[in-house]
Protein backbone atom coordinates (compact mmCIF):
# COMPACT_ATOMS: atom_id res chain seq x y z
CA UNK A 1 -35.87 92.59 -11.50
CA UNK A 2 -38.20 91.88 -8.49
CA UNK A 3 -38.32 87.65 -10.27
CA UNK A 4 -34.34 88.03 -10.38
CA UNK A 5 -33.82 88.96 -6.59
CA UNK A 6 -36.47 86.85 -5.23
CA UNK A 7 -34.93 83.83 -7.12
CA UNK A 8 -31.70 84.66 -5.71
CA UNK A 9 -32.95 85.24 -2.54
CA UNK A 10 -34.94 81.32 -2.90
CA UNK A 11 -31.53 79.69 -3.89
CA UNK A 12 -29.67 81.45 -0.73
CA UNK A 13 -32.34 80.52 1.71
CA UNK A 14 -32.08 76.73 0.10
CA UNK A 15 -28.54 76.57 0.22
CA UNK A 16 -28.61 77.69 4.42
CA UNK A 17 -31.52 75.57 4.72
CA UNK A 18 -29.20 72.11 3.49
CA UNK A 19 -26.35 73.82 4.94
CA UNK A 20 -27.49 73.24 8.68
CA UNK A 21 -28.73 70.04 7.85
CA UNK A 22 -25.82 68.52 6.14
CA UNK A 23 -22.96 70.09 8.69
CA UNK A 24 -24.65 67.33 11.55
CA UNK A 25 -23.55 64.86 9.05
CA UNK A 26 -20.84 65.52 7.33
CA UNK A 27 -18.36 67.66 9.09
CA UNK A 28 -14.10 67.22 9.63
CA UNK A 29 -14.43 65.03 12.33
CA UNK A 30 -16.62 62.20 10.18
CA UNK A 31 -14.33 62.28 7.66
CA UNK A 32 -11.42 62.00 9.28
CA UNK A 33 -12.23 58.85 11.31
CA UNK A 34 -13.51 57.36 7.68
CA UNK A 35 -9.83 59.03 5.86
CA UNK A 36 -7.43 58.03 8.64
CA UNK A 37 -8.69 54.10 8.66
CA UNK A 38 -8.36 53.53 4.43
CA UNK A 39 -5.06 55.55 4.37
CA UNK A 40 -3.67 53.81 7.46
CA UNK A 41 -0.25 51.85 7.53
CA UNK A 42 -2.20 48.56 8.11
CA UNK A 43 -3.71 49.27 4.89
CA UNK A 44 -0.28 48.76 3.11
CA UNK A 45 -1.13 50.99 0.59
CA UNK A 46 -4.39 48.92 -0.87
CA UNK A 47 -2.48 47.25 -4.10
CA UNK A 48 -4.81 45.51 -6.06
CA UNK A 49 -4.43 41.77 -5.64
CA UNK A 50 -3.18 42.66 -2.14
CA UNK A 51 -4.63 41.21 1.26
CA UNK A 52 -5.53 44.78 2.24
CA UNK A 53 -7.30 45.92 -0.60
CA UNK A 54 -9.40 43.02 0.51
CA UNK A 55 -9.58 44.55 4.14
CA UNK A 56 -10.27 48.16 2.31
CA UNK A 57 -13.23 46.58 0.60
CA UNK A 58 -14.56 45.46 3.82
CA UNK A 59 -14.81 48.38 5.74
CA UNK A 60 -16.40 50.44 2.60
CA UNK A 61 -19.07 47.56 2.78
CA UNK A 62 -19.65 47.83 6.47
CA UNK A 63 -20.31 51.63 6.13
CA UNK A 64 -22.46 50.86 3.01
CA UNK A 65 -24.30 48.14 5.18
CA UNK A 66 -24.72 50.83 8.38
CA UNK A 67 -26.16 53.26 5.60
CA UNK A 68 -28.79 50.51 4.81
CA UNK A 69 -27.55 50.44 1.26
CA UNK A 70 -29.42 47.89 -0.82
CA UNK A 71 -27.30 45.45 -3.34
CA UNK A 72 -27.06 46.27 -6.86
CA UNK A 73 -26.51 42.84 -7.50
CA UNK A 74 -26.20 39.33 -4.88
CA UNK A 75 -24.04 41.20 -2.37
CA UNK A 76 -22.45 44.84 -2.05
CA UNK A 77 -19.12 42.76 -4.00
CA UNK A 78 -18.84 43.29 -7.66
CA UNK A 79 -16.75 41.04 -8.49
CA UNK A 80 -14.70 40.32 -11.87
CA UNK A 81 -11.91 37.99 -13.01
CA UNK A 82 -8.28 39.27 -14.50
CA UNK A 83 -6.05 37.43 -16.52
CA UNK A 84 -2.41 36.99 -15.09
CA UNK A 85 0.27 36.02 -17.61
CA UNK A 86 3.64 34.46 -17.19
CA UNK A 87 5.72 34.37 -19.85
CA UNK A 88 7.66 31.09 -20.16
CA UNK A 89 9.44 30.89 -23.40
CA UNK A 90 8.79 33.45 -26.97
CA UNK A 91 11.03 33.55 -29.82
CA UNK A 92 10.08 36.59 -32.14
CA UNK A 93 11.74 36.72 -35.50
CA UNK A 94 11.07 40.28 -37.95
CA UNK A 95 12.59 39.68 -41.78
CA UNK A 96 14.86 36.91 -41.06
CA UNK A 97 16.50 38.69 -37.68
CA UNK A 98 16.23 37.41 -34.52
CA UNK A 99 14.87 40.33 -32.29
CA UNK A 100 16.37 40.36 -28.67
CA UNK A 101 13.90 39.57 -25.72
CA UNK A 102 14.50 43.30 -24.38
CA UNK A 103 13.02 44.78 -27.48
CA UNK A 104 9.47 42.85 -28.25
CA UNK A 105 5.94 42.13 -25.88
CA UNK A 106 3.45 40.17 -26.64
CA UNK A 107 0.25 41.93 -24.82
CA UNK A 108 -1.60 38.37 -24.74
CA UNK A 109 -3.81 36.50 -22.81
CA UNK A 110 -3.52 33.23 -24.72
CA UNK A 111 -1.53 30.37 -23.43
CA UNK A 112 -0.06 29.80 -26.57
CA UNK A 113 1.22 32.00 -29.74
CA UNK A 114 2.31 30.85 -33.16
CA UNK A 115 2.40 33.17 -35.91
CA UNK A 116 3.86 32.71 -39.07
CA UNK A 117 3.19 35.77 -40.91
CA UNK A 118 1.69 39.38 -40.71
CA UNK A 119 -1.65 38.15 -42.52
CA UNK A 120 -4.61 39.25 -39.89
CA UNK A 121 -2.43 42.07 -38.22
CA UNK A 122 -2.82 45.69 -38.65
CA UNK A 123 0.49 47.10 -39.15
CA UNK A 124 1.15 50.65 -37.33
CA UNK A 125 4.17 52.49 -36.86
CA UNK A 126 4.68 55.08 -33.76
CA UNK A 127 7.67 57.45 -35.03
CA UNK A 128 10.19 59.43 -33.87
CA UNK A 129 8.09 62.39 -33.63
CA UNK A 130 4.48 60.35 -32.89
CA UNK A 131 2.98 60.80 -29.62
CA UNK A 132 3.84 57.68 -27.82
CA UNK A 133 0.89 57.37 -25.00
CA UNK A 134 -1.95 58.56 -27.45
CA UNK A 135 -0.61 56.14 -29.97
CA UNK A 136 -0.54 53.26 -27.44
CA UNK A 137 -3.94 53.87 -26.09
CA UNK A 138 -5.71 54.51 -29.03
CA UNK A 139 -4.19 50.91 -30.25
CA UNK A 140 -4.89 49.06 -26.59
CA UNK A 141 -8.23 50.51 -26.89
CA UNK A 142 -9.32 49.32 -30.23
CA UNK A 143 -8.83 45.66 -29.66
CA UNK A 144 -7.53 44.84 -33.18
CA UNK A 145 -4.74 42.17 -34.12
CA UNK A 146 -2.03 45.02 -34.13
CA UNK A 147 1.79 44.74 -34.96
CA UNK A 148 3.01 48.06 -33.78
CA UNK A 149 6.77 48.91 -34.77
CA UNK A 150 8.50 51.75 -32.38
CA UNK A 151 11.10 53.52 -33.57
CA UNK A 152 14.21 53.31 -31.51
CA UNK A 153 13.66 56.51 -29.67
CA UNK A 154 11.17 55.37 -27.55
CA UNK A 155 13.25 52.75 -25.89
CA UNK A 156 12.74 54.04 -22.55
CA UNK A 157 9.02 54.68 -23.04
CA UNK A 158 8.87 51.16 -24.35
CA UNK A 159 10.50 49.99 -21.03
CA UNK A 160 8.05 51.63 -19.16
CA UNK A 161 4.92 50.40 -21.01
CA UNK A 162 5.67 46.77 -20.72
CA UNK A 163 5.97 46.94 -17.09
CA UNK A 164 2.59 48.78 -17.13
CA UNK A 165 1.07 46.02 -19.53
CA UNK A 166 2.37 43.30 -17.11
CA UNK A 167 0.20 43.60 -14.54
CA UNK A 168 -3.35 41.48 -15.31
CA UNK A 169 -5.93 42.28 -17.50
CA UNK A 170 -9.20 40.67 -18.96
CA UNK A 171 -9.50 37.81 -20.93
CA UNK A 172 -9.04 38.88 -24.70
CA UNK A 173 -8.31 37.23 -28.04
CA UNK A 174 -6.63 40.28 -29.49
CA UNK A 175 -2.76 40.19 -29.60
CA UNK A 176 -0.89 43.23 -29.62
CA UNK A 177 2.47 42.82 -30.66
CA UNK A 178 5.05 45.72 -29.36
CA UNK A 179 8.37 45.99 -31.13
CA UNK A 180 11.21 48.37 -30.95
CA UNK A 181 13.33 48.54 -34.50
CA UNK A 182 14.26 50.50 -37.13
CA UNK A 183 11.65 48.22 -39.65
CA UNK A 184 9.02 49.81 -40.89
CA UNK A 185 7.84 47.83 -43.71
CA UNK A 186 8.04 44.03 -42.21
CA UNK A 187 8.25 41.28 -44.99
CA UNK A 188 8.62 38.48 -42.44
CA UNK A 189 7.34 38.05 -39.58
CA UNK A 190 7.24 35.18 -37.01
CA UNK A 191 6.05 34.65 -33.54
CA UNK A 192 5.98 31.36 -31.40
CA UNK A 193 5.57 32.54 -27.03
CA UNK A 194 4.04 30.00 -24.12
CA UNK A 195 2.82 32.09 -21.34
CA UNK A 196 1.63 30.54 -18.00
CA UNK A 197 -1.76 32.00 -17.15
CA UNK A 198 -3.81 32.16 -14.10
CA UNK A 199 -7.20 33.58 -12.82
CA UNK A 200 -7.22 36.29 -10.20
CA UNK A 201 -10.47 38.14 -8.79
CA UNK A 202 -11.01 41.72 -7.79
CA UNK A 203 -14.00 43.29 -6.52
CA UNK A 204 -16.09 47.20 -6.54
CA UNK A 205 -17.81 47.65 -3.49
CA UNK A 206 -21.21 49.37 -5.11
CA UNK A 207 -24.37 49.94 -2.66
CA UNK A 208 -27.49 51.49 -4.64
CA UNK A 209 -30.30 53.82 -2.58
CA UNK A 210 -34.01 53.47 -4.35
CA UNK A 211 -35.43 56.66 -5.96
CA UNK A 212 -38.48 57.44 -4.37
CA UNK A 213 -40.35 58.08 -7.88
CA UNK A 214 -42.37 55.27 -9.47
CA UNK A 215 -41.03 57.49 -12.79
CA UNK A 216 -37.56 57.90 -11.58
CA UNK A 217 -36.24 55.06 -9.98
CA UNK A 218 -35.11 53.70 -13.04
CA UNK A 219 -32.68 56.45 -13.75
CA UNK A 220 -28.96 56.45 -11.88
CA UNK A 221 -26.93 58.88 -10.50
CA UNK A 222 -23.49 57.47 -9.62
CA UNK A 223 -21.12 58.82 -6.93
CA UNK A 224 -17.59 56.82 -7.20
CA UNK A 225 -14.16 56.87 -6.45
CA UNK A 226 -11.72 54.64 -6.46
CA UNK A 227 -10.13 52.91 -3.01
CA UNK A 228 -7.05 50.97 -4.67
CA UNK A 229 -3.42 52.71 -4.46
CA UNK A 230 0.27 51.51 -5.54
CA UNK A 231 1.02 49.31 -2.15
CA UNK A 232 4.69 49.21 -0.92
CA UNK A 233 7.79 50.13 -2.66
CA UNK A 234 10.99 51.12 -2.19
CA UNK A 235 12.14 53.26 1.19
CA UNK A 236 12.60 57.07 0.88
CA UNK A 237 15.32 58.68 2.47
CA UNK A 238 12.96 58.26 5.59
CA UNK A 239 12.63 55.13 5.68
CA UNK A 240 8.86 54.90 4.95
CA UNK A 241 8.19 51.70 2.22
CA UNK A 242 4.21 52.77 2.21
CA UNK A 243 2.24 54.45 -0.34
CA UNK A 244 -0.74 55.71 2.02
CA UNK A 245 -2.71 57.17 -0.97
CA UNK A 246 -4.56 59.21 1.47
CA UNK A 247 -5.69 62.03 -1.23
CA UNK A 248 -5.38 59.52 -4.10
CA UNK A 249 -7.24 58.15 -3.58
CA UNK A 250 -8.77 57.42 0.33
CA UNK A 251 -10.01 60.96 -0.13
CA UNK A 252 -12.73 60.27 -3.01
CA UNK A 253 -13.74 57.22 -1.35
CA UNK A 254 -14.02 58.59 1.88
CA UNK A 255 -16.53 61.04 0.10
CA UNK A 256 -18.66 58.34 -1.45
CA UNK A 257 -19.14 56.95 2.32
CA UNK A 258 -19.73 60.11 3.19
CA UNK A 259 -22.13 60.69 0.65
CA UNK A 260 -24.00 57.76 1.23
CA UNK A 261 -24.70 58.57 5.06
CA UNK A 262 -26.03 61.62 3.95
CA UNK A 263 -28.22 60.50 1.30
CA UNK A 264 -29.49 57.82 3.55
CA UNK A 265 -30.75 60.01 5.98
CA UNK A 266 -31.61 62.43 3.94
CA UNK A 267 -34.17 60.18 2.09
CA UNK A 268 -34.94 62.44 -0.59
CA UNK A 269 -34.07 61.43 -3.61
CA UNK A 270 -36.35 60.18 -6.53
CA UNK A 271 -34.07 59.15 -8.70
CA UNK A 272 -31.78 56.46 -7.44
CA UNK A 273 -28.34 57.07 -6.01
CA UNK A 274 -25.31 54.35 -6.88
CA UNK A 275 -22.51 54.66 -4.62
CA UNK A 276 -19.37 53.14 -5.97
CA UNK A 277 -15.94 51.87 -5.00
CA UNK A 278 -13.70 51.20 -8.01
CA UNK A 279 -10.91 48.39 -7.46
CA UNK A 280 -7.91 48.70 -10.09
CA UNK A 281 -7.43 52.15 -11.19
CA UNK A 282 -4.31 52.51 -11.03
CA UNK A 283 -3.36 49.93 -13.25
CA UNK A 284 -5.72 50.88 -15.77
CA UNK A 285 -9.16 51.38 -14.59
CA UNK A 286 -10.04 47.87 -14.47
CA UNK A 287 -12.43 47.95 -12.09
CA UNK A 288 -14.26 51.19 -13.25
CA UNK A 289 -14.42 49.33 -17.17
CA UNK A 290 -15.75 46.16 -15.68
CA UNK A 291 -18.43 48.46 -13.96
CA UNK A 292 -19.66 50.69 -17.20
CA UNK A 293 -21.00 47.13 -18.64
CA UNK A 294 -23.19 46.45 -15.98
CA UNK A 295 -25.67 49.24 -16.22
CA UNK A 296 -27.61 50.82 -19.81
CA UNK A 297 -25.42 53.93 -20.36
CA UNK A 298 -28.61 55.66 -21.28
CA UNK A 299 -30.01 54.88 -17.77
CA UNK A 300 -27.17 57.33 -16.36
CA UNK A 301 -28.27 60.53 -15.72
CA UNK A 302 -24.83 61.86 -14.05
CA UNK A 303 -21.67 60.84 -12.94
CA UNK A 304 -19.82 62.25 -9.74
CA UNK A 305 -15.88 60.64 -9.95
CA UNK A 306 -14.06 62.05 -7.02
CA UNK A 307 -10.64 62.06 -7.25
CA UNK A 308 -7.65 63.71 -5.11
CA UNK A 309 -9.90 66.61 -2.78
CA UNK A 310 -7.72 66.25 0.24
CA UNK A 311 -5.15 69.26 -0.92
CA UNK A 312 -6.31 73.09 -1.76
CA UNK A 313 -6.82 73.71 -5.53
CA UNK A 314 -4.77 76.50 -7.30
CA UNK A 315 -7.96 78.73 -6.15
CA UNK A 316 -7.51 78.19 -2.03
CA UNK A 317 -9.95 76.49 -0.38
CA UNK A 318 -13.90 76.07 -1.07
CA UNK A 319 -13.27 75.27 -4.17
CA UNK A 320 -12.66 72.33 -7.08
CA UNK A 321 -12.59 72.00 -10.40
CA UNK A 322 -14.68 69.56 -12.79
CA UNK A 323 -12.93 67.99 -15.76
CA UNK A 324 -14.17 68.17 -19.39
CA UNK A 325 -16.58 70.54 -17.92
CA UNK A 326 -17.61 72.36 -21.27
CA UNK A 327 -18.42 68.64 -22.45
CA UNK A 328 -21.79 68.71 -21.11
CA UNK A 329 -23.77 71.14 -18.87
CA UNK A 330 -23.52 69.19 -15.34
CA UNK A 331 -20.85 71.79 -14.11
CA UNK A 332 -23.37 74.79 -15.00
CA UNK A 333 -26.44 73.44 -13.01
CA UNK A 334 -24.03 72.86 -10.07
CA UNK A 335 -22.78 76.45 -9.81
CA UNK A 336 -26.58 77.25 -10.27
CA UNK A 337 -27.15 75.28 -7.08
CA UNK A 338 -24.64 76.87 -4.82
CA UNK A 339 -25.31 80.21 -5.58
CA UNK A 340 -25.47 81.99 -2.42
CA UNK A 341 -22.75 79.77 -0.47
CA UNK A 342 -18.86 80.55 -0.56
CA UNK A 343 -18.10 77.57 -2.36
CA UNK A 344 -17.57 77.50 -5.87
CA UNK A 345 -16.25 74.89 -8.74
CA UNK A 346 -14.15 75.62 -11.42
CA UNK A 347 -13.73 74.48 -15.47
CA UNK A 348 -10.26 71.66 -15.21
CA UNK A 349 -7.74 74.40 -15.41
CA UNK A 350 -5.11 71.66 -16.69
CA UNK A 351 -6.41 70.70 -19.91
CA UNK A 352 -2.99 69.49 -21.50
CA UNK A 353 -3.21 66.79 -18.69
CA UNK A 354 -6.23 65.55 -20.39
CA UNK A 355 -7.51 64.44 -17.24
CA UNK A 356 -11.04 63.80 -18.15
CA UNK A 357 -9.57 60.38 -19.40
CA UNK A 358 -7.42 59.49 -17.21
CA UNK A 359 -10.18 58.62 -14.28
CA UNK A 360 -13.03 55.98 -13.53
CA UNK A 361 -15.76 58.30 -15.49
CA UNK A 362 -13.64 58.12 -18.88
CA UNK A 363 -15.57 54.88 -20.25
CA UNK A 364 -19.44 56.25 -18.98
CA UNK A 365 -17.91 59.28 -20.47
CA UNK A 366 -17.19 57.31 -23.72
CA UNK A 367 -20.32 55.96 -23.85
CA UNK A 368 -22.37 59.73 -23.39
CA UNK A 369 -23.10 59.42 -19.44
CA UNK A 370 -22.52 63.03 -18.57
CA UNK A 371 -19.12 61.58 -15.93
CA UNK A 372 -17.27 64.06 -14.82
CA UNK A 373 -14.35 64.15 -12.15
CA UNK A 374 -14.31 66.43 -9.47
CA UNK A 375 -10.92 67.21 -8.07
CA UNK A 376 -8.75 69.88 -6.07
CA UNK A 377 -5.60 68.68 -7.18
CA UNK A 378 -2.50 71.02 -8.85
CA UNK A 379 -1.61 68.69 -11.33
CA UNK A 380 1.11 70.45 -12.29
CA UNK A 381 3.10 70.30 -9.07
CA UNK A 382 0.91 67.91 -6.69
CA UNK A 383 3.63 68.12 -4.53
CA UNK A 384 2.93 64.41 -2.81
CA UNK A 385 1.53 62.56 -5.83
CA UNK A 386 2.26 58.84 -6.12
CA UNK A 387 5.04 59.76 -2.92
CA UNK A 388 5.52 57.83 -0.02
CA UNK A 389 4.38 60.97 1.57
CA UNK A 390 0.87 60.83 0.25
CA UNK A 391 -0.24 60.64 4.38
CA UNK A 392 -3.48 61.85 6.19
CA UNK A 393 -1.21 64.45 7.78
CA UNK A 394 -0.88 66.52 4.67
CA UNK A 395 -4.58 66.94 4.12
CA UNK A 396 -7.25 69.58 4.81
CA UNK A 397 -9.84 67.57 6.30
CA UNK A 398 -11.95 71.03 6.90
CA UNK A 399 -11.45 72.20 3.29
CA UNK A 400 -12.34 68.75 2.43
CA UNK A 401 -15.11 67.89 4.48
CA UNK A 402 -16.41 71.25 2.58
CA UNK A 403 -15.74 69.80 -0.44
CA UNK A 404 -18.05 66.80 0.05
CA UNK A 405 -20.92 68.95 1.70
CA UNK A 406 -20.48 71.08 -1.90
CA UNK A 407 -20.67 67.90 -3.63
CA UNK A 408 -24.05 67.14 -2.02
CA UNK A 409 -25.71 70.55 -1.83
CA UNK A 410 -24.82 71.13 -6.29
CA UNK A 411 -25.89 67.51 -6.77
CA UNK A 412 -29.73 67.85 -5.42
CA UNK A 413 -31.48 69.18 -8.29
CA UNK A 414 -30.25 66.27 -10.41
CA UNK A 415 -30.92 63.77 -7.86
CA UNK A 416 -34.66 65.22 -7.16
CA UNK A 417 -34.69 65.04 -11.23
CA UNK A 418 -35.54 69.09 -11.44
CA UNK A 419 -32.20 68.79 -13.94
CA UNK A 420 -30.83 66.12 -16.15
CA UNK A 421 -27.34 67.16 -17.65
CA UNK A 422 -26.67 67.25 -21.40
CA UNK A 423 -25.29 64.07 -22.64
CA UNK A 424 -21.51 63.73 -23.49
CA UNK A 425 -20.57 63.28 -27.15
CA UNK A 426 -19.81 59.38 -27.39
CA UNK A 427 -15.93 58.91 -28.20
């Protein structure tokens, strides 16, 4: 009993000891100046390919650069090429019927198609009753020749994915073929399209802090977030056209900065620290993919995605939850390290949202990195989500300045390498 209390009574007196420390450094006022500058009009809501996302990227870089961040590779720029296609002509022709324009998509990067036949497609069929978005990801994701017929029901759906599989992507030479009809056994098929393509670059900002350990440096823990949004749309009844993404998702960047000051100064880590700024999330976690092939997955210990921590989570404040947390053991060994403070994380309390894969730490995640998401938001009725309304003025920049000093405090024994997380089950 006397071993339980004085254990307790160590992990209190550590948790006041970093608490005094860390409150110099990160504290409201620090993270709003950082928070009201990415989510700012002039930031015109950071769409990728946008002027301002390049502006976005710049500031990030200067606070990397003031934090004496080193480069992970020639500069603190990741940089990557998409593939933009136009399409220009496509003809598409499914047992001797024409099919109308509305009702096909080609998801291809190749200038040219011209298919004759099903030979060298796999043939899947999404039903009435299928799940459409598990369905399409699963086929997206498994880069197979695929000729996927959707039942008329999903019209709308279908609608909505080819506007999502639009946007640019990376150069592939799988074709997916999309088709809405009432075939479901296809004894002809042909398929002649000319798209227009062009090149277009995007960039991570990543900055990487040394481990002190000749043992350690070698192993990564990664603190990320991504610092693209959806850019300007349409006017709401008051007249504002912006998308500030100020808690989606300024707020998780504004914590990597953060995060990086502190570590800087703190100088205490011994294995080394990557801080990361994913470009491209929202239009399918480009920039977070691109990323996850740049570094051994077996050389990352941990993963810290922050995502959406400007709002109170469903418990009030001092507190967040951690998606797929009973996938590995990283959430238990940062409860362990905050015993004694008023802070306190939480298992993802939304798990039909399946939001473990739907952030940047799905593909480390897919790969066995132990990436987890750490988030406040009520996903079930985020009241500003992808709004117009999304504005610095509707965050808690105490509760989330909090947040961030949590984030550091849990983190240390993993970053010291006391703890090492069990690994993820590869997917």
């Amino acid at each position: 009993m006397k071993k339980i209390v004085l254990g307790i009574l160590a992990s209190c007196l550590s948790v006041m000891c970093f608490s005094q420390k860390i409150d110099k450094i990160i504290n409201a006022a620090e993270v709003s100046k950082i928070e009201k500058k990415l989510s700012a009009d002039d930031m015109a809501g950071r769409k990728t390919f946008s002027p301002e996302i390049d502006k976005a990227a710049d500031l990030i870089a200067k606070e990397f650069k003031k934090n004496k961040l080193q480069f992970l590779g020639s500069s603190y720029f990741q940089e990557f090429s998409m593939v933009k296609t136009k399409l220009l002509q496509s003809v598409l022709i499914l047992n001797n019927d024409t099919i109308a324009a509305d009702k096909y998509y080609a998801y291809s990067t190749a200038a040219n198609l011209n298919y004759t036949s099903t030979e060298g497609f796999d043939i899947v069929s999404i039903g009435k009753n299928d799940d459409f978005s598990k369905t399409i990801k699963s086929l997206i994701s498994a880069k197979k020749n695929t000729l996927v017929l959707i039942d008329t029901s999903h019209t709308t759906r279908f609608k909505r994915l080819t506007g999502f599989l639009s946007a640019a992507r990376f150069a592939s030479p799988v074709q997916i073929v999309f088709i809405v009809t009432t075939v479901t056994n296809p004894a002809g098929f042909k398929l002649e399209a000319t798209n227009e393509t062009s090149e277009q670059k995007l960039k991570n900002v990543v900055g990487i802090l040394p481990g002190n350990s000749a043992t350690k440096k070698n192993e990564y823990v990664i603190f990320s977030g991504h610092y693209d949004h959806l850019g300007i749309g349409k006017p709401n009844a008051e007249k504002d056209s912006i998308y500030n993404g100020a808690n989606d998702d300024a707020a998780g960047t504004t914590a990597v900065m953060m995060l990086s000051r502190y570590f800087s100064k703190m100088k205490n880590n011994e294995r080394s620290i990557i801080f990361v700024a994913f470009t491209a999330e929202e239009i399918g976690g480009f920039g977070s993919q691109y990323f996850s092939g740049q570094l051994p997955p077996d050389s990352v210990v941990a993963m810290f995605n922050i995502e959406m921590i400007g709002t109170e989570s469903k418990w009030g404040t001092n507190s967040a939850y951690i998606t797929g947390y009973e996938k590995s053991d990283m959430g238990k060994i940062l409860q362990r390290n905050l015993i004694g403070s008023k802070f306190h994380f939480e298992p993802d309390p939304y798990p039909e949202q399946n939001l473990f894969y739907r952030s940047d730490n799905a593909t480390l995640a897919a790969l066995g990195v132990p990436a987890h998401t750490i988030s406040t938001s009520k996903m079930d009725n985020e009241k500003f989500y992808h709004t117009q309304d999304d504005e610095i003025e509707t965050l808690d920049m105490n509760n989330m300045a909090e947040i961030i000093k949590a984030i550091a405090i849990s983190s240390q024994s993993i970053i010291s390498g006391k703890d090492t997380p069990t690994r993820v089950k590869k997917d």
